[in-house]
C-alpha atoms as a PDB file:
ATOM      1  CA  UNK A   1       0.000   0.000   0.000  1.00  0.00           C
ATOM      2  CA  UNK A   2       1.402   3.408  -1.103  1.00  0.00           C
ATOM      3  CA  UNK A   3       0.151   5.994   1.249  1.00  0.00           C
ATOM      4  CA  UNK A   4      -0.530   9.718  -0.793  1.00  0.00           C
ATOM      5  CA  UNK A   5       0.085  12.287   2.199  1.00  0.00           C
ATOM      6  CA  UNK A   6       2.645  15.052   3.093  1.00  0.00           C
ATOM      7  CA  UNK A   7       5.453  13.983   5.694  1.00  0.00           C
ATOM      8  CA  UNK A   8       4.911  15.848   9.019  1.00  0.00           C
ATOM      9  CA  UNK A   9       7.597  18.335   8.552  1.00  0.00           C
ATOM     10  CA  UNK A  10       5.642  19.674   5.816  1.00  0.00           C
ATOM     11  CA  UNK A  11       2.252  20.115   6.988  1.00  0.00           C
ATOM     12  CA  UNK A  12       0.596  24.208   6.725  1.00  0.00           C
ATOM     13  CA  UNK A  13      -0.097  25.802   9.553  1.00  0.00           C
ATOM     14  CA  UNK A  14      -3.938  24.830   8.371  1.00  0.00           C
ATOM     15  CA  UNK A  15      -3.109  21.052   8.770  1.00  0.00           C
ATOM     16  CA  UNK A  16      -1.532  21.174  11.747  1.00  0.00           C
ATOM     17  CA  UNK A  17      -4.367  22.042  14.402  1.00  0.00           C
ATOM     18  CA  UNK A  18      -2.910  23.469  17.932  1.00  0.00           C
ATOM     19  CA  UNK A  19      -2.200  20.421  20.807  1.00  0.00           C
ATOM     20  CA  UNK A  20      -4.430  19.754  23.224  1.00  0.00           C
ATOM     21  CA  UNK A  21      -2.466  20.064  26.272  1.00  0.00           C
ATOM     22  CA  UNK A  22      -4.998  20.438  28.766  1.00  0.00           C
ATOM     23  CA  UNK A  23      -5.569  17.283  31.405  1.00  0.00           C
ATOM     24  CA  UNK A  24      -9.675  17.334  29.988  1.00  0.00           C
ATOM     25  CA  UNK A  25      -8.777  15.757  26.470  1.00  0.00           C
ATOM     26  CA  UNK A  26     -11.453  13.689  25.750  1.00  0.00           C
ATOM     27  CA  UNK A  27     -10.925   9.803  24.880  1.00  0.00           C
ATOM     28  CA  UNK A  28     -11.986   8.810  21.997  1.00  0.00           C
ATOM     29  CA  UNK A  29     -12.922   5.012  20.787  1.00  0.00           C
ATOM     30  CA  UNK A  30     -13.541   3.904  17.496  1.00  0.00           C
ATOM     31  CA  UNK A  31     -13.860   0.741  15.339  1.00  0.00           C
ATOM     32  CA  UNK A  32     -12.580   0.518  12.411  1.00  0.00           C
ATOM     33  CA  UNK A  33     -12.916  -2.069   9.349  1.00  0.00           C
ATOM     34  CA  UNK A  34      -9.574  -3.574   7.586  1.00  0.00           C
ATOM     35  CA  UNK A  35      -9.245  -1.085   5.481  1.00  0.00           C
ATOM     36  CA  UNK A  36      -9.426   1.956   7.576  1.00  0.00           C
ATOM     37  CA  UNK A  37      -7.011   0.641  10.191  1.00  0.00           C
ATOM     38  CA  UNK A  38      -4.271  -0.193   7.042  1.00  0.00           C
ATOM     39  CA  UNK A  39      -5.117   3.591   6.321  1.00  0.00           C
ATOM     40  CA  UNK A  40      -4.412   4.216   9.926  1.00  0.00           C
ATOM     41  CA  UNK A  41      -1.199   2.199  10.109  1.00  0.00           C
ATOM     42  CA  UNK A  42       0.030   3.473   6.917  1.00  0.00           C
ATOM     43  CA  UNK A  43      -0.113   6.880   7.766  1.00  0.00           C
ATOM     44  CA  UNK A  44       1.447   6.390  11.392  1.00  0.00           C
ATOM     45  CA  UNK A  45       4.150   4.765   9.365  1.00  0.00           C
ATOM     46  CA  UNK A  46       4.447   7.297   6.791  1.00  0.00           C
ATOM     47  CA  UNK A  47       4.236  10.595   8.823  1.00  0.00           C
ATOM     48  CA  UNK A  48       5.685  10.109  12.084  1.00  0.00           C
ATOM     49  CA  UNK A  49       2.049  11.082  13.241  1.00  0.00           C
ATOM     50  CA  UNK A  50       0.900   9.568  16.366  1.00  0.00           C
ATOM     51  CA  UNK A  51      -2.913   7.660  16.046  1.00  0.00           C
ATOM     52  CA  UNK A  52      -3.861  10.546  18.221  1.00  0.00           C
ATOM     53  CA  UNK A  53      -2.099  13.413  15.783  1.00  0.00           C
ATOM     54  CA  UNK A  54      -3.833  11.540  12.550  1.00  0.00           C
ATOM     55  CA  UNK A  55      -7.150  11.726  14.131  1.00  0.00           C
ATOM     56  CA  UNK A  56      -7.093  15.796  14.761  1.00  0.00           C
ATOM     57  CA  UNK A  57      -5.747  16.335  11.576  1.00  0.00           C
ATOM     58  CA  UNK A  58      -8.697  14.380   9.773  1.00  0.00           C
ATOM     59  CA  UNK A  59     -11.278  16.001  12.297  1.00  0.00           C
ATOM     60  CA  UNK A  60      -9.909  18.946  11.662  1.00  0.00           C
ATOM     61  CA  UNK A  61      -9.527  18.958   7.703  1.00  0.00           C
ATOM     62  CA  UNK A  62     -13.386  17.498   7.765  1.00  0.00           C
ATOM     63  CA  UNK A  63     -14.164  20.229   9.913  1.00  0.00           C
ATOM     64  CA  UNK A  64     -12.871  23.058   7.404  1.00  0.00           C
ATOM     65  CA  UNK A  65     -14.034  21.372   4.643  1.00  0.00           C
ATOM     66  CA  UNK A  66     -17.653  21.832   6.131  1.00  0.00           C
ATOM     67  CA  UNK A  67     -17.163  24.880   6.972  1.00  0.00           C
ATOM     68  CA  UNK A  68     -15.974  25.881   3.465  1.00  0.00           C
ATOM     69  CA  UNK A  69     -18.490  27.964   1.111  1.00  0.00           C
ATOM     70  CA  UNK A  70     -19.994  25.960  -1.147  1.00  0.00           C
ATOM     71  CA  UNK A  71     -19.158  26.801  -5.152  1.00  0.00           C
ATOM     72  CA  UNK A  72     -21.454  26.045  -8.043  1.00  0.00           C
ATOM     73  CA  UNK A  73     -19.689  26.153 -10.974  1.00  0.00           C
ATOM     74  CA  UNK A  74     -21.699  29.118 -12.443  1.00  0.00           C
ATOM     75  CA  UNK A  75     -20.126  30.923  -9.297  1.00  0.00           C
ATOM     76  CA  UNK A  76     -16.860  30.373 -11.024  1.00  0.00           C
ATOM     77  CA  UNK A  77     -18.101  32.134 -14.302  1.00  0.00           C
ATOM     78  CA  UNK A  78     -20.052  35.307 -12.600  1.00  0.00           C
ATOM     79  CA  UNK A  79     -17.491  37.456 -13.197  1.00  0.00           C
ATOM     80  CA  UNK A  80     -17.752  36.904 -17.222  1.00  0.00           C
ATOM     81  CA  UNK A  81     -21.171  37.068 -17.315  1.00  0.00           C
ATOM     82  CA  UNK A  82     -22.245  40.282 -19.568  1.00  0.00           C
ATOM     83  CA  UNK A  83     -18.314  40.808 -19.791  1.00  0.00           C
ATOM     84  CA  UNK A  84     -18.214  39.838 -23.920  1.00  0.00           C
ATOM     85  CA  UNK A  85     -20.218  41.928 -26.034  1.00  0.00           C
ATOM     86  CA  UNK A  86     -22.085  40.279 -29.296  1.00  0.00           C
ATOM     87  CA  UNK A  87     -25.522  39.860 -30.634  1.00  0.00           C
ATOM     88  CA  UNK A  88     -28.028  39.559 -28.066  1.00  0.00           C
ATOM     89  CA  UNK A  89     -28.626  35.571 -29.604  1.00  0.00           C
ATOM     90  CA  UNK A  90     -25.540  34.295 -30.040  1.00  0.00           C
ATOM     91  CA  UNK A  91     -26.337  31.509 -27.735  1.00  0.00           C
ATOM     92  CA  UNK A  92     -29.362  30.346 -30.138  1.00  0.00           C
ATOM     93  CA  UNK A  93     -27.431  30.778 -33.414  1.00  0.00           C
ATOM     94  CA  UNK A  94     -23.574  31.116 -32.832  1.00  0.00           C
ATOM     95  CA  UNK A  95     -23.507  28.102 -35.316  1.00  0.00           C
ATOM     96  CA  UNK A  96     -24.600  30.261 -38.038  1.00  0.00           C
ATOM     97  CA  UNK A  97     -22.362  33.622 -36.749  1.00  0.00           C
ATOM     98  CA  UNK A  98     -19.147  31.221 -36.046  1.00  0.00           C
ATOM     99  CA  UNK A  99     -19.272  29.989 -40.037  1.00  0.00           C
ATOM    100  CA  UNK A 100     -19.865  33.436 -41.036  1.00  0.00           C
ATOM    101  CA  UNK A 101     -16.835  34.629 -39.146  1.00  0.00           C
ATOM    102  CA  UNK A 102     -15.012  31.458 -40.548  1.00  0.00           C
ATOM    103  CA  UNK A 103     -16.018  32.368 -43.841  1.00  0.00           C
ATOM    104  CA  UNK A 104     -14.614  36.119 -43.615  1.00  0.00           C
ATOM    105  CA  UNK A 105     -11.653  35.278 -42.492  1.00  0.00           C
ATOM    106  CA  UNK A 106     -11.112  32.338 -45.429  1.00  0.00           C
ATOM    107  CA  UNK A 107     -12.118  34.796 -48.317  1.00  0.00           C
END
């Protein structure tokens, strides 16, 4: 198994949530299936990470990526939108205006 993470030493400030140091930590236990504990063991292996340092990170990552604003990908293309100027129906006949430009440009 070939694990796909960063090595410890090179985890962003982001990744690498603060240490619980207080005495109250709670205890945490969880099963896991074959899979997840190879996961587990792989990443111990590969990172240095303690169980316990694996664990925050993940919570933490799923955490932020909850948190995160959700993007459609028309969001992506607001900033375009009325930002190229053209006939008011290209989108229903561009066919027709795209060989007519092709044409132009060939004679």
């Amino acid at each position: 198994m070939r694990c796909m993470t960063k090595p410890a030493a090179t985890l962003s400030a982001a990744e690498s949530p603060a240490r619980d140091t207080s005495a109250a930590g709670r205890r945490v236990n969880a099963r896991l299936d074959a899979q997840a504990q190879a996961e587990l063991e792989c990443l111990t292996r590969e990172t240095g990470l303690s169980v316990t340092g694996i664990i925050r990170r993940a919570i933490h990552r799923y955490y932020q990526q909850r948190l995160a604003p959700v993007h459609s990908v028309a969001d992506e293309f607001a900033d375009l939108v009325g930002a190229i100027e053209g006939p008011e129906d290209w989108s229903l006949d561009y066919k027709r205006g795209l060989s007519e430009g092709l044409a132009q440009k060939l004679a």
